[in-house]
N, C-alpha and C. Protein backbone atom coordinates (compact mmCIF):
# COMPACT_ATOMS: atom_id res chain seq x y z
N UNK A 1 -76.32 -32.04 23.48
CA UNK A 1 -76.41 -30.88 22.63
C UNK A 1 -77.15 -31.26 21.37
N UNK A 2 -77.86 -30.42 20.98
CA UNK A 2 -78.70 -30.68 19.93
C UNK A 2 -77.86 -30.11 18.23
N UNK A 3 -77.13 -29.68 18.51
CA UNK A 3 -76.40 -28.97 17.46
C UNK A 3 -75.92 -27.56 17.42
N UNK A 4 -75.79 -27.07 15.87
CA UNK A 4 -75.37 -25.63 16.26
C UNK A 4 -76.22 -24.66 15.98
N UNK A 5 -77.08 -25.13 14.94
CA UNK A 5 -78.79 -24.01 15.39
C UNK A 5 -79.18 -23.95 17.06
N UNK A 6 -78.43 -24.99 17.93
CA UNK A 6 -79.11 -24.46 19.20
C UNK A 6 -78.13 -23.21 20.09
N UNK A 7 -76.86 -23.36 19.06
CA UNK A 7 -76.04 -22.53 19.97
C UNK A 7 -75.51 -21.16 19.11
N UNK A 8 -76.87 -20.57 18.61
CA UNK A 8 -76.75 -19.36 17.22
C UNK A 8 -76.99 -18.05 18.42
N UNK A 9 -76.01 -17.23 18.66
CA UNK A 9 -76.34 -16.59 19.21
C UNK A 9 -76.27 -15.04 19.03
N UNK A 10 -76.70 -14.10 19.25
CA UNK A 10 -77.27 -12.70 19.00
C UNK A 10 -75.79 -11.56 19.18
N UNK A 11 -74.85 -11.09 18.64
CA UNK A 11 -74.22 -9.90 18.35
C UNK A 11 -73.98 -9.90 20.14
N UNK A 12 -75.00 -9.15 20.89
CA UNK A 12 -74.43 -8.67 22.27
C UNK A 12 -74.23 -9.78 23.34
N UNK A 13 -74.99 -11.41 22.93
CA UNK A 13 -74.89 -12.20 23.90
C UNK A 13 -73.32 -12.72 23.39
N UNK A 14 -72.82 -12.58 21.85
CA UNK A 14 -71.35 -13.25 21.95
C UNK A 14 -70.41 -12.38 22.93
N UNK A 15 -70.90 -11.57 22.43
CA UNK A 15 -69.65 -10.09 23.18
C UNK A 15 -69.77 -10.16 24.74
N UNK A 16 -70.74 -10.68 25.56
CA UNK A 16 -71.06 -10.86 26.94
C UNK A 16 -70.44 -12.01 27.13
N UNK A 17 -71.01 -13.33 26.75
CA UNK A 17 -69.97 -14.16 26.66
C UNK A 17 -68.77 -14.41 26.29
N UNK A 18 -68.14 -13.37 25.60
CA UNK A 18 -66.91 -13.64 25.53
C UNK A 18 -65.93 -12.63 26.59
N UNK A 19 -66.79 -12.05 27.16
CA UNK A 19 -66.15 -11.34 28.22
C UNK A 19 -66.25 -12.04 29.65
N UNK A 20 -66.96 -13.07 29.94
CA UNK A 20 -66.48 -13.93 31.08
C UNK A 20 -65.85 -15.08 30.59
N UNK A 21 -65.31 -15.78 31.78
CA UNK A 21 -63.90 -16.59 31.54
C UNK A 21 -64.35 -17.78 32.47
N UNK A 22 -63.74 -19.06 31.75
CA UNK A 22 -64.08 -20.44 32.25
C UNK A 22 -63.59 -20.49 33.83
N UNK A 23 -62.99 -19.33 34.07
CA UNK A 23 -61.87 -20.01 35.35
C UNK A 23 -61.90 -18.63 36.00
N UNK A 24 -62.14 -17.22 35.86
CA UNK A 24 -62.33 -16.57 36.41
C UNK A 24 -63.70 -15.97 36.59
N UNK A 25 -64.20 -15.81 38.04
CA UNK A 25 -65.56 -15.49 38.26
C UNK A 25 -65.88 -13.82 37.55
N UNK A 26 -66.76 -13.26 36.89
CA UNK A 26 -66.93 -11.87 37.04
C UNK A 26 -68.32 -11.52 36.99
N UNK A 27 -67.92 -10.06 37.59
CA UNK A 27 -70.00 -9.63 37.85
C UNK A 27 -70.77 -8.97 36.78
N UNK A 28 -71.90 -8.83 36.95
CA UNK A 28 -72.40 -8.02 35.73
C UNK A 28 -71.64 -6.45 35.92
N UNK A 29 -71.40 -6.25 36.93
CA UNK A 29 -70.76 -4.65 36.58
C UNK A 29 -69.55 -4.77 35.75
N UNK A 30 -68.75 -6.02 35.97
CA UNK A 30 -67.28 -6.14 35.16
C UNK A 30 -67.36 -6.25 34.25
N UNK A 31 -68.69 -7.47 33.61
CA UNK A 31 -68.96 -7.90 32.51
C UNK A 31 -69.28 -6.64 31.52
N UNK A 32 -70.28 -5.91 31.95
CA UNK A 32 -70.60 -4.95 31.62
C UNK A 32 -69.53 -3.54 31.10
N UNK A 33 -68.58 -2.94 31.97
CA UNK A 33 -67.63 -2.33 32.03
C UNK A 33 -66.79 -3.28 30.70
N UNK A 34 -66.60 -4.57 30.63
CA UNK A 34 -65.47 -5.15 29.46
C UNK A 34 -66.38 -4.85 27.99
N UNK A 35 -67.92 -4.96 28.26
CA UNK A 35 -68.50 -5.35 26.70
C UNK A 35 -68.56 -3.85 26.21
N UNK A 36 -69.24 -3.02 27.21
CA UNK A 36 -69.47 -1.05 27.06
C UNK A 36 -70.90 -1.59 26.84
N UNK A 37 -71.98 -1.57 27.74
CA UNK A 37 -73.32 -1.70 28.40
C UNK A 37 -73.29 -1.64 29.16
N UNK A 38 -74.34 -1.22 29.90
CA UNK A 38 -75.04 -1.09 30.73
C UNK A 38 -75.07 -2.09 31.01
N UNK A 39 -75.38 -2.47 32.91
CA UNK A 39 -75.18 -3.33 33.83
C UNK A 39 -76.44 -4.11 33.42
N UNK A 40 -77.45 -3.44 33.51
CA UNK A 40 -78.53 -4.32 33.57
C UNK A 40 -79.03 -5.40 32.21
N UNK A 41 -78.48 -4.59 30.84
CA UNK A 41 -78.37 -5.32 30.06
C UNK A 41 -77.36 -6.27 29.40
N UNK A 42 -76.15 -5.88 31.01
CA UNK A 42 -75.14 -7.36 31.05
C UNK A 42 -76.11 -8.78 31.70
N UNK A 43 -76.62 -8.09 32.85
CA UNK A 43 -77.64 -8.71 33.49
C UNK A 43 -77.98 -9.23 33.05
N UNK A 44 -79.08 -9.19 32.44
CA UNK A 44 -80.25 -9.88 31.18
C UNK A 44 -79.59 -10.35 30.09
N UNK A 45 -78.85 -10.28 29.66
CA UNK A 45 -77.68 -11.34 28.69
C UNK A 45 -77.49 -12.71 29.51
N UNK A 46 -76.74 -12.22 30.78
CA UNK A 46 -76.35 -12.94 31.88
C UNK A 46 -77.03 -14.28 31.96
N UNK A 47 -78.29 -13.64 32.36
CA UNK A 47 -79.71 -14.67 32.98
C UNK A 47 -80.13 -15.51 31.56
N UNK A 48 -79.77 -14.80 30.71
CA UNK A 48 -80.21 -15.45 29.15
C UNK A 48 -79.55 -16.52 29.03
N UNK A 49 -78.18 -16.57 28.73
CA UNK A 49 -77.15 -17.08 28.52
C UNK A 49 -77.06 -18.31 29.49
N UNK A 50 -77.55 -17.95 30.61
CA UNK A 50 -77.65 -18.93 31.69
C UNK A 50 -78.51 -19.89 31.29
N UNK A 51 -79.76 -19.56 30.77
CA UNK A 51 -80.87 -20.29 30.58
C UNK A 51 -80.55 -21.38 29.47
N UNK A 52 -79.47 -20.96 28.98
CA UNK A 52 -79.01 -22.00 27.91
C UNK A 52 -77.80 -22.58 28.36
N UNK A 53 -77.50 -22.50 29.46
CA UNK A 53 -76.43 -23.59 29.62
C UNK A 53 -74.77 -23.11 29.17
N UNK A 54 -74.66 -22.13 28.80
CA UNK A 54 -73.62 -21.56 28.40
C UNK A 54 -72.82 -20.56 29.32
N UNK A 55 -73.28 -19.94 30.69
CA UNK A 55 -72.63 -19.59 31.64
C UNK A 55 -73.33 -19.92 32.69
N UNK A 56 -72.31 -19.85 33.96
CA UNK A 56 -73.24 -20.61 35.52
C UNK A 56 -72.46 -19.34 36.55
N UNK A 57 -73.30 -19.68 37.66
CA UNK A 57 -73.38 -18.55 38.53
C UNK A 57 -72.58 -19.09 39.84
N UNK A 58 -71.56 -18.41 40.39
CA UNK A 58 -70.81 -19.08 41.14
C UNK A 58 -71.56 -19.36 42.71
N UNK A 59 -72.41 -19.35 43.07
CA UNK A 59 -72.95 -18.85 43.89
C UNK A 59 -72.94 -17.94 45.70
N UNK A 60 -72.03 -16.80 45.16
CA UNK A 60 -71.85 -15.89 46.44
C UNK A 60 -72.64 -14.77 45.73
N UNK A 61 -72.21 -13.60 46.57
CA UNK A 61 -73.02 -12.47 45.92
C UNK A 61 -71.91 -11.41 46.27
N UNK A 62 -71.22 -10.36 45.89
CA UNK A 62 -72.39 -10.51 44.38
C UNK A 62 -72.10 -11.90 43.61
N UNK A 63 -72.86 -11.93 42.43
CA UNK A 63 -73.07 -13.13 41.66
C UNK A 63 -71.59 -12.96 40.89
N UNK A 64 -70.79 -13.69 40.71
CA UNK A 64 -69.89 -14.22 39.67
C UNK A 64 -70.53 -15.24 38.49
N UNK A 65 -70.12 -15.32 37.10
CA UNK A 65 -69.84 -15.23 36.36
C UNK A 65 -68.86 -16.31 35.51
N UNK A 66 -69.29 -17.26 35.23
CA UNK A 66 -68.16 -18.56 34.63
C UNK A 66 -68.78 -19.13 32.78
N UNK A 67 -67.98 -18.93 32.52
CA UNK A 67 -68.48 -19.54 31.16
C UNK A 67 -68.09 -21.26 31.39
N UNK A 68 -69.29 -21.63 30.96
CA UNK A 68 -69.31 -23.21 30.84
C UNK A 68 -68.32 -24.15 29.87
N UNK A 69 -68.44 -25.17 29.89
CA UNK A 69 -67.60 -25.63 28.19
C UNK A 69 -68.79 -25.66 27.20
N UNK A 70 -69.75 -25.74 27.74
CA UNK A 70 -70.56 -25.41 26.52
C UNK A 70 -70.67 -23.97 25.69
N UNK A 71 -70.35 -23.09 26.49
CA UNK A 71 -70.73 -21.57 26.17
C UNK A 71 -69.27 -21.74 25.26
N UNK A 72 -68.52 -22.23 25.68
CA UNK A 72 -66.82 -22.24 24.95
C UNK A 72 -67.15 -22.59 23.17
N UNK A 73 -67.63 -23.95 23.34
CA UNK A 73 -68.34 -24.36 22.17
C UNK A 73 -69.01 -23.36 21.65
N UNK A 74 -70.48 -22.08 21.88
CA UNK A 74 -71.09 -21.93 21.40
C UNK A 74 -69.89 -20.35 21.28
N UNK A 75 -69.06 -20.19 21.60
CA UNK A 75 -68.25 -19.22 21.11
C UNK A 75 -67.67 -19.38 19.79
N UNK A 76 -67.19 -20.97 19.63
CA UNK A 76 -66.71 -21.92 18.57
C UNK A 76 -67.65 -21.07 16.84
N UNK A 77 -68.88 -21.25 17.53
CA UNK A 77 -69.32 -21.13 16.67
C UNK A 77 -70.38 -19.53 16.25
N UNK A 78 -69.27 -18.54 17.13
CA UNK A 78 -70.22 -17.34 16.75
C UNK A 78 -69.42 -16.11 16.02
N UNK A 79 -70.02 -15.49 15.55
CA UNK A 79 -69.47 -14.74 14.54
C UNK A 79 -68.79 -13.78 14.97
């Protein structure tokens, strides 16, 4: 980890991430339905969030939904 400028994250990606869970899988429709967005821009949070290492994809389909320990951390540190 490079620090916590790398884990500064944007108003709707905390609220997405904090609506999936280290230990329970969920989909973008759930995710979505917990934050109040739209699926597709749970989606695209989703895939974002992914790209940084902060949630992983369980791999069945539909897609589930796991927050990492890193994403835990970058919760640590979001507003």
């Amino acid at each position: 980890m490079s620090g916590v400028a790398s884990l500064t994250l944007s108003a709707l990606d905390a609220r997405v991430l904090r609506a999936t869970d280290p230990l329970r899988e969920r989909t973008a429709v759930r995710v979505a339905g917990i934050v109040g967005c739209c699926e597709d821009v749970a989606a695209s949070c989703l895939r974002r969030l992914r790209g940084r290492m902060l949630v992983e994809v369980d791999g069945c389909r539909p897609t589930g939904w796991l927050r990492t320990d890193r994403g835990d951390v970058a919760l640590e540190h979001a507003p």
